[in-house]
PDB file of N, CA and C in Angstrom:
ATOM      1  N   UNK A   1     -65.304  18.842  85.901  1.00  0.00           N
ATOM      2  CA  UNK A   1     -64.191  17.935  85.698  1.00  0.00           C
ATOM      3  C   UNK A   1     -63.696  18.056  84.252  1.00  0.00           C
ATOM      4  N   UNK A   2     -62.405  18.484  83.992  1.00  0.00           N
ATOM      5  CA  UNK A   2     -61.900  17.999  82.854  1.00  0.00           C
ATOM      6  C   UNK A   2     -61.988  16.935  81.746  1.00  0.00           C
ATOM      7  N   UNK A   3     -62.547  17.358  80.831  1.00  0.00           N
ATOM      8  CA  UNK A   3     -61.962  15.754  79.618  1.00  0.00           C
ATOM      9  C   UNK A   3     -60.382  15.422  79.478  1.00  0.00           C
ATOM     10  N   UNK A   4     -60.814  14.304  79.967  1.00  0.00           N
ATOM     11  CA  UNK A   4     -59.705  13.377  79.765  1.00  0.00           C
ATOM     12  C   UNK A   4     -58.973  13.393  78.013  1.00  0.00           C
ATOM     13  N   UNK A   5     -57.616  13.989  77.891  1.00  0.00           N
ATOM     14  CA  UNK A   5     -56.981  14.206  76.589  1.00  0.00           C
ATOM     15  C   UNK A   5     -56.918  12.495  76.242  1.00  0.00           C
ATOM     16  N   UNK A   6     -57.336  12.376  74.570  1.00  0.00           N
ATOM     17  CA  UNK A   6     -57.356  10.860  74.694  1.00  0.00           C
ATOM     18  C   UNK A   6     -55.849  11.208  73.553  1.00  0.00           C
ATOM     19  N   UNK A   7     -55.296   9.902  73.475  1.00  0.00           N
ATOM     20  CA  UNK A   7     -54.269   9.577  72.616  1.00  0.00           C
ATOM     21  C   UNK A   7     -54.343   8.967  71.604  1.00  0.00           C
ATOM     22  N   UNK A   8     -53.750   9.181  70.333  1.00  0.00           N
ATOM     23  CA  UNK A   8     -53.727   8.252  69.306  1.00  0.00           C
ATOM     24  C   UNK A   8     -53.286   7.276  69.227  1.00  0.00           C
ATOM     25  N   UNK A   9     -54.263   6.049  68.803  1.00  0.00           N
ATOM     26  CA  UNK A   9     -54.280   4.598  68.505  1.00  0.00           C
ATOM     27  C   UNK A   9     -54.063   4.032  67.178  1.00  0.00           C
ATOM     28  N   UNK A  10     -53.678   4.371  66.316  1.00  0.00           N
ATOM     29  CA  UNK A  10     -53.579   4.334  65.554  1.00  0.00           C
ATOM     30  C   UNK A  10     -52.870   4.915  64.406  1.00  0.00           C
ATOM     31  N   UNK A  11     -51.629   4.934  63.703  1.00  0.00           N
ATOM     32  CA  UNK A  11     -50.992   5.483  62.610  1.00  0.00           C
ATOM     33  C   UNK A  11     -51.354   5.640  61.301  1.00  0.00           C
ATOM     34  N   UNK A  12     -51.505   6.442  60.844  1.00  0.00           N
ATOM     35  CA  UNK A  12     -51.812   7.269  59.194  1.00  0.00           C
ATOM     36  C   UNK A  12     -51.092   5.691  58.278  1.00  0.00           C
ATOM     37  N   UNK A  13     -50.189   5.281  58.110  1.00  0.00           N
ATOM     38  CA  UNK A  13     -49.614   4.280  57.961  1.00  0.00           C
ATOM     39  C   UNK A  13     -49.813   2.877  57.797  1.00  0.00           C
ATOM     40  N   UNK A  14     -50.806   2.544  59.122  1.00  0.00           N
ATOM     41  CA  UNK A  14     -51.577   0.782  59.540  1.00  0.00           C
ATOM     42  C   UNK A  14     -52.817   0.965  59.441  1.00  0.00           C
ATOM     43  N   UNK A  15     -53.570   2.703  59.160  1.00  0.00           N
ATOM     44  CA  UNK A  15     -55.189   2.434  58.622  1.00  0.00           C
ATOM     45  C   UNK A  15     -55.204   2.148  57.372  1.00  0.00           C
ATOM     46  N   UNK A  16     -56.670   1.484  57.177  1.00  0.00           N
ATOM     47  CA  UNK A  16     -56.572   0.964  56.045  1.00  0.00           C
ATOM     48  C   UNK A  16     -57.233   2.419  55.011  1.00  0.00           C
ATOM     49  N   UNK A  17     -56.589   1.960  53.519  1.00  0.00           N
ATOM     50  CA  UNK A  17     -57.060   3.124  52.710  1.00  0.00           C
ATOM     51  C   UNK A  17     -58.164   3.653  52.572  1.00  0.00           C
ATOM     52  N   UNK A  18     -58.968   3.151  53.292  1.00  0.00           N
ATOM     53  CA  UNK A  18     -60.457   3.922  53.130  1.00  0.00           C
ATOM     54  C   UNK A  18     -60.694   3.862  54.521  1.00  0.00           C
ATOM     55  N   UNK A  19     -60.877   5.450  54.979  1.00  0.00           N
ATOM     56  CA  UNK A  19     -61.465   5.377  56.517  1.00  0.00           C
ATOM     57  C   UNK A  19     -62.781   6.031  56.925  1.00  0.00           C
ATOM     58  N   UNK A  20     -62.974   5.921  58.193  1.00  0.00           N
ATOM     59  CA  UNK A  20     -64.259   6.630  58.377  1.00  0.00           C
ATOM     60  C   UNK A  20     -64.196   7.280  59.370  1.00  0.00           C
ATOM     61  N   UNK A  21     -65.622   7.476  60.284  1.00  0.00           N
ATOM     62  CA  UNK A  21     -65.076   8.273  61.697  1.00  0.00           C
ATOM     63  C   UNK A  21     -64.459   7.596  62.677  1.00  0.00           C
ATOM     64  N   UNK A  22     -64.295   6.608  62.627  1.00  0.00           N
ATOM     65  CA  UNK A  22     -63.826   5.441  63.839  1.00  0.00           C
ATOM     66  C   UNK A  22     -62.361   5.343  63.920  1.00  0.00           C
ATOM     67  N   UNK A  23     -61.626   5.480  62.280  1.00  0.00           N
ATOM     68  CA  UNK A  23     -60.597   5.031  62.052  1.00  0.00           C
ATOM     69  C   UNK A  23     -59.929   6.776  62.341  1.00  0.00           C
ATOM     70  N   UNK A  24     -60.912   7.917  61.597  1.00  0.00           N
ATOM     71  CA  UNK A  24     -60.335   9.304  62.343  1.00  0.00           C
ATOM     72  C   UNK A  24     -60.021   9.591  63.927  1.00  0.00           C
ATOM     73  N   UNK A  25     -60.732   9.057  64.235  1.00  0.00           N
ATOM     74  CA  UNK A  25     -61.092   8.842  65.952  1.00  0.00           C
ATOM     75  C   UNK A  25     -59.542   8.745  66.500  1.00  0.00           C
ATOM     76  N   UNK A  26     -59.014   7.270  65.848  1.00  0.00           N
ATOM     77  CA  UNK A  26     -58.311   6.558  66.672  1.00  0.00           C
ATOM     78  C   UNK A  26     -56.690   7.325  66.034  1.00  0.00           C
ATOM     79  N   UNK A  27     -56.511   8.109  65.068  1.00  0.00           N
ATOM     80  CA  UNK A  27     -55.647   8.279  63.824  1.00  0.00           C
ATOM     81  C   UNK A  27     -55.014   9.888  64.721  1.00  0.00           C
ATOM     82  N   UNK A  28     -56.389  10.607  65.054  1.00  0.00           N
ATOM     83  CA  UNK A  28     -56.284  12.194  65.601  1.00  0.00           C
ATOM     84  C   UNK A  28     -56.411  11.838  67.359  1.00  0.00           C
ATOM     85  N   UNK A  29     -56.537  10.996  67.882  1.00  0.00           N
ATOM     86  CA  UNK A  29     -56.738  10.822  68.799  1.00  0.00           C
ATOM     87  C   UNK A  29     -57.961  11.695  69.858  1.00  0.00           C
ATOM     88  N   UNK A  30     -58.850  11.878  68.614  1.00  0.00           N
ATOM     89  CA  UNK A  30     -59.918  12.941  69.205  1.00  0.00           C
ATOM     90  C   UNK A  30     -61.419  12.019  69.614  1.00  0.00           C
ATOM     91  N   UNK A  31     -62.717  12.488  69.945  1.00  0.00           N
ATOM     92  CA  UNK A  31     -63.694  12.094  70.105  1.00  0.00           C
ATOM     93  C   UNK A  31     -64.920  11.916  68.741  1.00  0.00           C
ATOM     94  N   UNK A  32     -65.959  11.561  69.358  1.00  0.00           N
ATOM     95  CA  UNK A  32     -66.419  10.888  68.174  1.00  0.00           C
ATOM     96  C   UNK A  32     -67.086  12.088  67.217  1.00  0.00           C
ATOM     97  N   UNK A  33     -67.739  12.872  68.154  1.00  0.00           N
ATOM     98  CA  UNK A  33     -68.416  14.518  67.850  1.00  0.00           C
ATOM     99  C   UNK A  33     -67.197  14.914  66.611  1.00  0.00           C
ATOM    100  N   UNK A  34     -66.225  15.586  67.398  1.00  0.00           N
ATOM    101  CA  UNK A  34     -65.187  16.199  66.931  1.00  0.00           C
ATOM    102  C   UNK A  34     -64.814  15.341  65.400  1.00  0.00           C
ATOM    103  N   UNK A  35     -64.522  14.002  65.328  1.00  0.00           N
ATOM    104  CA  UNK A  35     -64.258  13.697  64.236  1.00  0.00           C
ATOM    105  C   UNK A  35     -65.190  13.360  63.353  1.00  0.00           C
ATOM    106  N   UNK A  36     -66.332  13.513  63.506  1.00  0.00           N
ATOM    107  CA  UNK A  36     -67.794  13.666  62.627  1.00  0.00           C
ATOM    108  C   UNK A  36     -67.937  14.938  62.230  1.00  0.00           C
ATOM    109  N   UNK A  37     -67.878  16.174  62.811  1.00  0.00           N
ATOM    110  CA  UNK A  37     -67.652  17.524  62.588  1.00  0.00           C
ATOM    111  C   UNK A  37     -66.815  17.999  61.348  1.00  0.00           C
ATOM    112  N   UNK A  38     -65.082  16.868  61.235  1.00  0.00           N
ATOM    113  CA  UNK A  38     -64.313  17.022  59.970  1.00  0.00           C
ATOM    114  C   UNK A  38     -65.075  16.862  58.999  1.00  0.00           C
ATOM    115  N   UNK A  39     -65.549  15.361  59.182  1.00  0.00           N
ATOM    116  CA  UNK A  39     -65.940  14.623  57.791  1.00  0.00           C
ATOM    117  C   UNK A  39     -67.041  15.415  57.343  1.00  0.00           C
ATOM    118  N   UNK A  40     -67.853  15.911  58.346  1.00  0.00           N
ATOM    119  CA  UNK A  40     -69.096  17.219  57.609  1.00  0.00           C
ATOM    120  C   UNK A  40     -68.657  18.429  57.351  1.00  0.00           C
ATOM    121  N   UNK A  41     -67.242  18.777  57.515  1.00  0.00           N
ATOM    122  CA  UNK A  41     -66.783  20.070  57.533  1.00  0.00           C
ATOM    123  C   UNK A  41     -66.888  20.076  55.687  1.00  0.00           C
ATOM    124  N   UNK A  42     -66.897  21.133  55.444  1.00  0.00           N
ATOM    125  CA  UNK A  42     -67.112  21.670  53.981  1.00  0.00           C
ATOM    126  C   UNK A  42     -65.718  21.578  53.533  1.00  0.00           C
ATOM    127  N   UNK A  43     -65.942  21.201  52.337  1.00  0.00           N
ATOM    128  CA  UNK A  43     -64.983  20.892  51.329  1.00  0.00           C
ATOM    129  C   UNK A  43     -63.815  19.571  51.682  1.00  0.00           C
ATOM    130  N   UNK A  44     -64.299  18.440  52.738  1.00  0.00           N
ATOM    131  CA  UNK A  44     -63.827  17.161  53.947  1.00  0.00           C
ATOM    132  C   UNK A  44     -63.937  16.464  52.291  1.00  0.00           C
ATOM    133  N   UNK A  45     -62.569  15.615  51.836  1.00  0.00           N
ATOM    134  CA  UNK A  45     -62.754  14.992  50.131  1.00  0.00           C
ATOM    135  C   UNK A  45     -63.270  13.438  50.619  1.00  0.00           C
ATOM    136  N   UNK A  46     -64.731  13.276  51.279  1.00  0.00           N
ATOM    137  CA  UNK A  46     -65.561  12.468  51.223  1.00  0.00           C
ATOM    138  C   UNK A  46     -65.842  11.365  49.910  1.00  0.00           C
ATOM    139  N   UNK A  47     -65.898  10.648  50.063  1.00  0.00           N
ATOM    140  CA  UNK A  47     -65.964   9.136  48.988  1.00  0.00           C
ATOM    141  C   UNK A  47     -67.479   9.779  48.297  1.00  0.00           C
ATOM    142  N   UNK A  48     -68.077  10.059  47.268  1.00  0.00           N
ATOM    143  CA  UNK A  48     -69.140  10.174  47.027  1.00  0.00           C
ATOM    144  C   UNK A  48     -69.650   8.240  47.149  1.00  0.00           C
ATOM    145  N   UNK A  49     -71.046   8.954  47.429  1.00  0.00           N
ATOM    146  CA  UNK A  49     -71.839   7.476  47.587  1.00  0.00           C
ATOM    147  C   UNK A  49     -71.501   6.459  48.914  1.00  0.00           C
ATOM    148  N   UNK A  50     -70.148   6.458  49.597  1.00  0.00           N
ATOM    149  CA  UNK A  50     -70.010   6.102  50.325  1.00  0.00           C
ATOM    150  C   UNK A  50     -70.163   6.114  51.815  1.00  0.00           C
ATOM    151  N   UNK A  51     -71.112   6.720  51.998  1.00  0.00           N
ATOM    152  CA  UNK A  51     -71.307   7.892  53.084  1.00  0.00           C
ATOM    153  C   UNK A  51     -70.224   7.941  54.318  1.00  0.00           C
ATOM    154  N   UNK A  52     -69.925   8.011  55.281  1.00  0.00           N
ATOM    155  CA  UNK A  52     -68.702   8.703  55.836  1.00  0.00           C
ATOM    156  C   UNK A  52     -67.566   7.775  55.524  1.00  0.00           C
ATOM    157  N   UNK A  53     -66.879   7.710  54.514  1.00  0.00           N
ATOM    158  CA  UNK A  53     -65.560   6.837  54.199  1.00  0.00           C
ATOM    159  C   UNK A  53     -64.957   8.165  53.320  1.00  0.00           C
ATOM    160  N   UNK A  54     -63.703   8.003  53.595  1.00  0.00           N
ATOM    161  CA  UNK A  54     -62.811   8.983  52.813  1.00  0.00           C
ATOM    162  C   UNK A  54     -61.299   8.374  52.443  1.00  0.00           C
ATOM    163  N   UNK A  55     -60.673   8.323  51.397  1.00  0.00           N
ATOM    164  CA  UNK A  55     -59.309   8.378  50.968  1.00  0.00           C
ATOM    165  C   UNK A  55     -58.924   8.723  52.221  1.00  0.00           C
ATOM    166  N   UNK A  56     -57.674   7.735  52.664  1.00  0.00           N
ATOM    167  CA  UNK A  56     -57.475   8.498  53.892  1.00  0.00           C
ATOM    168  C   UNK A  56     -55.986   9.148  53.705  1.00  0.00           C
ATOM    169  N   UNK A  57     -55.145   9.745  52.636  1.00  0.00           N
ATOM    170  CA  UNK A  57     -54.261  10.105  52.072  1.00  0.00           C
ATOM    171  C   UNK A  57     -54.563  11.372  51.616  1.00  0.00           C
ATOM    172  N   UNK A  58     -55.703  11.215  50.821  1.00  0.00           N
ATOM    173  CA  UNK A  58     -56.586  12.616  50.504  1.00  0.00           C
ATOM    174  C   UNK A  58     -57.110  13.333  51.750  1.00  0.00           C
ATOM    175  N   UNK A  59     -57.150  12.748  52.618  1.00  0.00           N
ATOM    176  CA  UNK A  59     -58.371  12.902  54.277  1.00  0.00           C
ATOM    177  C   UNK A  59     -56.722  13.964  54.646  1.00  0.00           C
ATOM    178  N   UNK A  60     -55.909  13.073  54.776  1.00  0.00           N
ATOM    179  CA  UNK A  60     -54.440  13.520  55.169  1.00  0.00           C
ATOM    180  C   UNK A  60     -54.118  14.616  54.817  1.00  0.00           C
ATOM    181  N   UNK A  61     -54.064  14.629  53.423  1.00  0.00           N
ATOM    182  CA  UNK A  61     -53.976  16.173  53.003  1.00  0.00           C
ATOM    183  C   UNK A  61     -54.807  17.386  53.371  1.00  0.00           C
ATOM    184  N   UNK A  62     -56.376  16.802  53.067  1.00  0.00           N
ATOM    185  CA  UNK A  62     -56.952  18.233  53.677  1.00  0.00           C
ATOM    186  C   UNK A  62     -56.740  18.806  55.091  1.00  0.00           C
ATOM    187  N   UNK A  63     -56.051  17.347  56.196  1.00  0.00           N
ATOM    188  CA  UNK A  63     -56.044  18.298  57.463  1.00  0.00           C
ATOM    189  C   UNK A  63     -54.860  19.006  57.782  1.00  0.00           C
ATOM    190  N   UNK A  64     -53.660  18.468  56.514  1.00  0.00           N
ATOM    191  CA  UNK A  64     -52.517  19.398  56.554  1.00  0.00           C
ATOM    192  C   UNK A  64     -52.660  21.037  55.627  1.00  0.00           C
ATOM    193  N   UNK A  65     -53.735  21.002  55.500  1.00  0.00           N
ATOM    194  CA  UNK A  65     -54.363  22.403  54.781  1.00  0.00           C
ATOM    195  C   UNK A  65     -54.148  22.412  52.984  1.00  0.00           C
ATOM    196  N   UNK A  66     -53.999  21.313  52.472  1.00  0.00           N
ATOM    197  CA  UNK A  66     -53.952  21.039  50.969  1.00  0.00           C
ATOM    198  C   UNK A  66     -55.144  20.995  50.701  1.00  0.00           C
ATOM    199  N   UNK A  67     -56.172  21.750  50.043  1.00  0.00           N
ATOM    200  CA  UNK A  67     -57.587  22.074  49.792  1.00  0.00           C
ATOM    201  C   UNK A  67     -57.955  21.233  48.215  1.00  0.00           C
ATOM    202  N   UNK A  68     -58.836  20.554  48.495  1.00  0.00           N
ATOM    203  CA  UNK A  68     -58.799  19.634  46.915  1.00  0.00           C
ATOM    204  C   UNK A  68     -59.467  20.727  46.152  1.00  0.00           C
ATOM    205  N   UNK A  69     -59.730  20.569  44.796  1.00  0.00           N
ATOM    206  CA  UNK A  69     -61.166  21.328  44.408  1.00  0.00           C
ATOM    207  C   UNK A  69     -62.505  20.484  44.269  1.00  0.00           C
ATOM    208  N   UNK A  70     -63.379  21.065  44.640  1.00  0.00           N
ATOM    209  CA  UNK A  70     -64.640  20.207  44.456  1.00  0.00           C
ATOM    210  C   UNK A  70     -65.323  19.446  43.148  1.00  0.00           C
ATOM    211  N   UNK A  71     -64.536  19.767  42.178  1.00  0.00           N
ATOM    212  CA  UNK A  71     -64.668  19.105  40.902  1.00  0.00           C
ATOM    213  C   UNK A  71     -63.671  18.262  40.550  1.00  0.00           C
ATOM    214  N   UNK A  72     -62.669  18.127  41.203  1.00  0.00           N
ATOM    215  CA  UNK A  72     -61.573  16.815  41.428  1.00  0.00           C
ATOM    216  C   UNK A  72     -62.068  15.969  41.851  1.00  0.00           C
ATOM    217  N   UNK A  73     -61.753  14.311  41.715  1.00  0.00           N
ATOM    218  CA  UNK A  73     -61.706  13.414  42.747  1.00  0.00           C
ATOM    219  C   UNK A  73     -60.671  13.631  43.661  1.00  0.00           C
ATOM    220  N   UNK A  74     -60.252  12.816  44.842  1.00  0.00           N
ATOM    221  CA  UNK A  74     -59.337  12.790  45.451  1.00  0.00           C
ATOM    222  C   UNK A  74     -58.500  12.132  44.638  1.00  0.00           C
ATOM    223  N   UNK A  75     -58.384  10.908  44.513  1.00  0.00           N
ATOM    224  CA  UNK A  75     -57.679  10.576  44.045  1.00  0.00           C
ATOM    225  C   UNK A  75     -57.179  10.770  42.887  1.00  0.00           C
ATOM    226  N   UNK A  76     -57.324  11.413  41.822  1.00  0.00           N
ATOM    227  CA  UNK A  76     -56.978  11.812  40.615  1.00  0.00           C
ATOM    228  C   UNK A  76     -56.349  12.979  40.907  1.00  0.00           C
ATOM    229  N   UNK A  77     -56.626  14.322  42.074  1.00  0.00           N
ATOM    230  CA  UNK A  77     -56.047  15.352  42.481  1.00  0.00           C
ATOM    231  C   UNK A  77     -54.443  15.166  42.932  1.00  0.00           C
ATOM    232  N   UNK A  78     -54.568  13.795  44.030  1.00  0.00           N
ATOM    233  CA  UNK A  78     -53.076  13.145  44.194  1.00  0.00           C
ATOM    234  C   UNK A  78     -52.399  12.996  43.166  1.00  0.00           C
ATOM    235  N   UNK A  79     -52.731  12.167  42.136  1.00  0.00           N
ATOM    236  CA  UNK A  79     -51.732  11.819  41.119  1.00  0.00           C
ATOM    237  C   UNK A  79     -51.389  13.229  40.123  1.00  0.00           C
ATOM    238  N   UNK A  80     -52.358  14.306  40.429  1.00  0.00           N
ATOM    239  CA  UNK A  80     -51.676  15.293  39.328  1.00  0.00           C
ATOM    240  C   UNK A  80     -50.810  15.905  40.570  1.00  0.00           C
ATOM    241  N   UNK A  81     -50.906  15.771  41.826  1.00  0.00           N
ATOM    242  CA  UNK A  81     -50.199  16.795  42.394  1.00  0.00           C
ATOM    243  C   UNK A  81     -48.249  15.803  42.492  1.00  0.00           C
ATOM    244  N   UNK A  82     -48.216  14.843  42.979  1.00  0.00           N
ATOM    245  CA  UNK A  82     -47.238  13.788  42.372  1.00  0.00           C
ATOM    246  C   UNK A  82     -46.902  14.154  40.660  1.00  0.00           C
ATOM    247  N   UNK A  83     -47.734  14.188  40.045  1.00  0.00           N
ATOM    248  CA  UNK A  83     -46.827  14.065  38.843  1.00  0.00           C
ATOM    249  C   UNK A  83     -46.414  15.857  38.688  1.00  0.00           C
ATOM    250  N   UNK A  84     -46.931  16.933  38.890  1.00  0.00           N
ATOM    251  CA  UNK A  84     -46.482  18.329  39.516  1.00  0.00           C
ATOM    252  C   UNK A  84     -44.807  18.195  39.986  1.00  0.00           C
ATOM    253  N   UNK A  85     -45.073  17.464  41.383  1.00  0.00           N
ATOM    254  CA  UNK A  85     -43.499  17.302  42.004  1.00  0.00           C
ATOM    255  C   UNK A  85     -42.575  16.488  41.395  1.00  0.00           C
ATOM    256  N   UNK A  86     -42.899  15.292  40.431  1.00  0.00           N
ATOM    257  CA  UNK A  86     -41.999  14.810  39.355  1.00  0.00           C
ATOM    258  C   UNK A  86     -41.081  15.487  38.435  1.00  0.00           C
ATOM    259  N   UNK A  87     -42.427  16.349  37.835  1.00  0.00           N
ATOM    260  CA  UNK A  87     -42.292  17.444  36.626  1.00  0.00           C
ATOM    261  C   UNK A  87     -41.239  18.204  37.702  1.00  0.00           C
ATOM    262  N   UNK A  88     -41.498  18.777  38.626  1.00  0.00           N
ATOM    263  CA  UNK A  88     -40.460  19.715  39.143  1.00  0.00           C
ATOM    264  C   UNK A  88     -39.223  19.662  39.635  1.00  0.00           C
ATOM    265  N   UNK A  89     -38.767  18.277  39.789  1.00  0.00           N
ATOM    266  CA  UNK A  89     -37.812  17.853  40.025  1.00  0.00           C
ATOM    267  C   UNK A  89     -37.080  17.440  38.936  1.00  0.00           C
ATOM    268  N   UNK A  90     -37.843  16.900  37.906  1.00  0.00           N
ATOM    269  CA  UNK A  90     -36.706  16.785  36.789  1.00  0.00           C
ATOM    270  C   UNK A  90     -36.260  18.159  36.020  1.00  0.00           C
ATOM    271  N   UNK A  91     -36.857  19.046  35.884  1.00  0.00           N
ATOM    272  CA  UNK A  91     -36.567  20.890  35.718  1.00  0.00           C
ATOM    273  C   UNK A  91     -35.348  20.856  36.483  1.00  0.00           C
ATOM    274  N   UNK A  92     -35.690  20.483  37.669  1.00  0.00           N
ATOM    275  CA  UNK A  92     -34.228  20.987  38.480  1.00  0.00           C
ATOM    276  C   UNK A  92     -32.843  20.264  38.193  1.00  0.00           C
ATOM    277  N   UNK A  93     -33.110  18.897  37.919  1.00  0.00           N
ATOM    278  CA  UNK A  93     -32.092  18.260  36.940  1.00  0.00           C
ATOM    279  C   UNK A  93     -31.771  18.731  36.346  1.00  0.00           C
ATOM    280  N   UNK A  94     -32.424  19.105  35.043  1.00  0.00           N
ATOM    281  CA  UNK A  94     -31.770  19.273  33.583  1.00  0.00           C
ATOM    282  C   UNK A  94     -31.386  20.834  33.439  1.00  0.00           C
ATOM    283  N   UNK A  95     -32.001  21.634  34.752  1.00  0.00           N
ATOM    284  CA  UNK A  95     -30.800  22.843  35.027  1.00  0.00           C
ATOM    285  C   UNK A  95     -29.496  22.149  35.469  1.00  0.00           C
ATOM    286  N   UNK A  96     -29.500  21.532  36.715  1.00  0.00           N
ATOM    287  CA  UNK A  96     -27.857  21.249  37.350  1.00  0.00           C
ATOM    288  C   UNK A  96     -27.432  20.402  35.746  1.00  0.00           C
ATOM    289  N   UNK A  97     -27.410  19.735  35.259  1.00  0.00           N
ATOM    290  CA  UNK A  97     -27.145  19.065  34.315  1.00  0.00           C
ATOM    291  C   UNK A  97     -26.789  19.906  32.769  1.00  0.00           C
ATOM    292  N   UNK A  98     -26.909  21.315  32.678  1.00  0.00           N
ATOM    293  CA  UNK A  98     -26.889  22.350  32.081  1.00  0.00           C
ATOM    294  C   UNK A  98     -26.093  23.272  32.296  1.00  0.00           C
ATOM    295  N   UNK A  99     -25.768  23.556  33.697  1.00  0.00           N
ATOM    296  CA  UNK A  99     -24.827  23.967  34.398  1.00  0.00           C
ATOM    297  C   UNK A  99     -23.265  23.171  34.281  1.00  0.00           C
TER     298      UNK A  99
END
């Protein structure tokens, strides 16, 4: 018999900022295996000390293939990558503005 495809319960959006496997569960609409498998997957930007809780913004990024480095926090990796796209957008200003 087939597994039943389950659906997502939940939006990236209404979880709260720190998630775990329960809140992955309901977010990917996958099983419990499968979303325990991420959070152990190598280089998964895991909360140190917290044991399975993760940034779930940072969590976001790694499953859209944005790779943190392992000597980053998550959250400090976000704000340089934000202030990156700041920096790069005002460049593009003060070309059109030059022009």
């Amino acid at each position: 018999m087939p597994k039943a495809k389950k659906k997502p319960t939940l939006k990236w959006e209404d979880a709260p900022d720190t998630i775990g496997v329960e809140e992955l569960m309901e977010i990917l609409g996958i099983g419990r295996g499968q979303a325990s498998n991420i959070f152990n997957s190598k280089g998964f930007p895991k909360i140190p000390d917290a044991g399975l809780k993760a940034d779930k913004e940072v969590a976001r990024l790694f499953l859209q293939g944005v790779k943190i480095p392992e000597n980053q926090k998550g959250i400090d990796y976000l704000i340089l990558l934000e202030l990156k796209k700041i920096s790069k957008g005002m460049e593009v200003q003060t070309e059109c503005i030059k022009e």
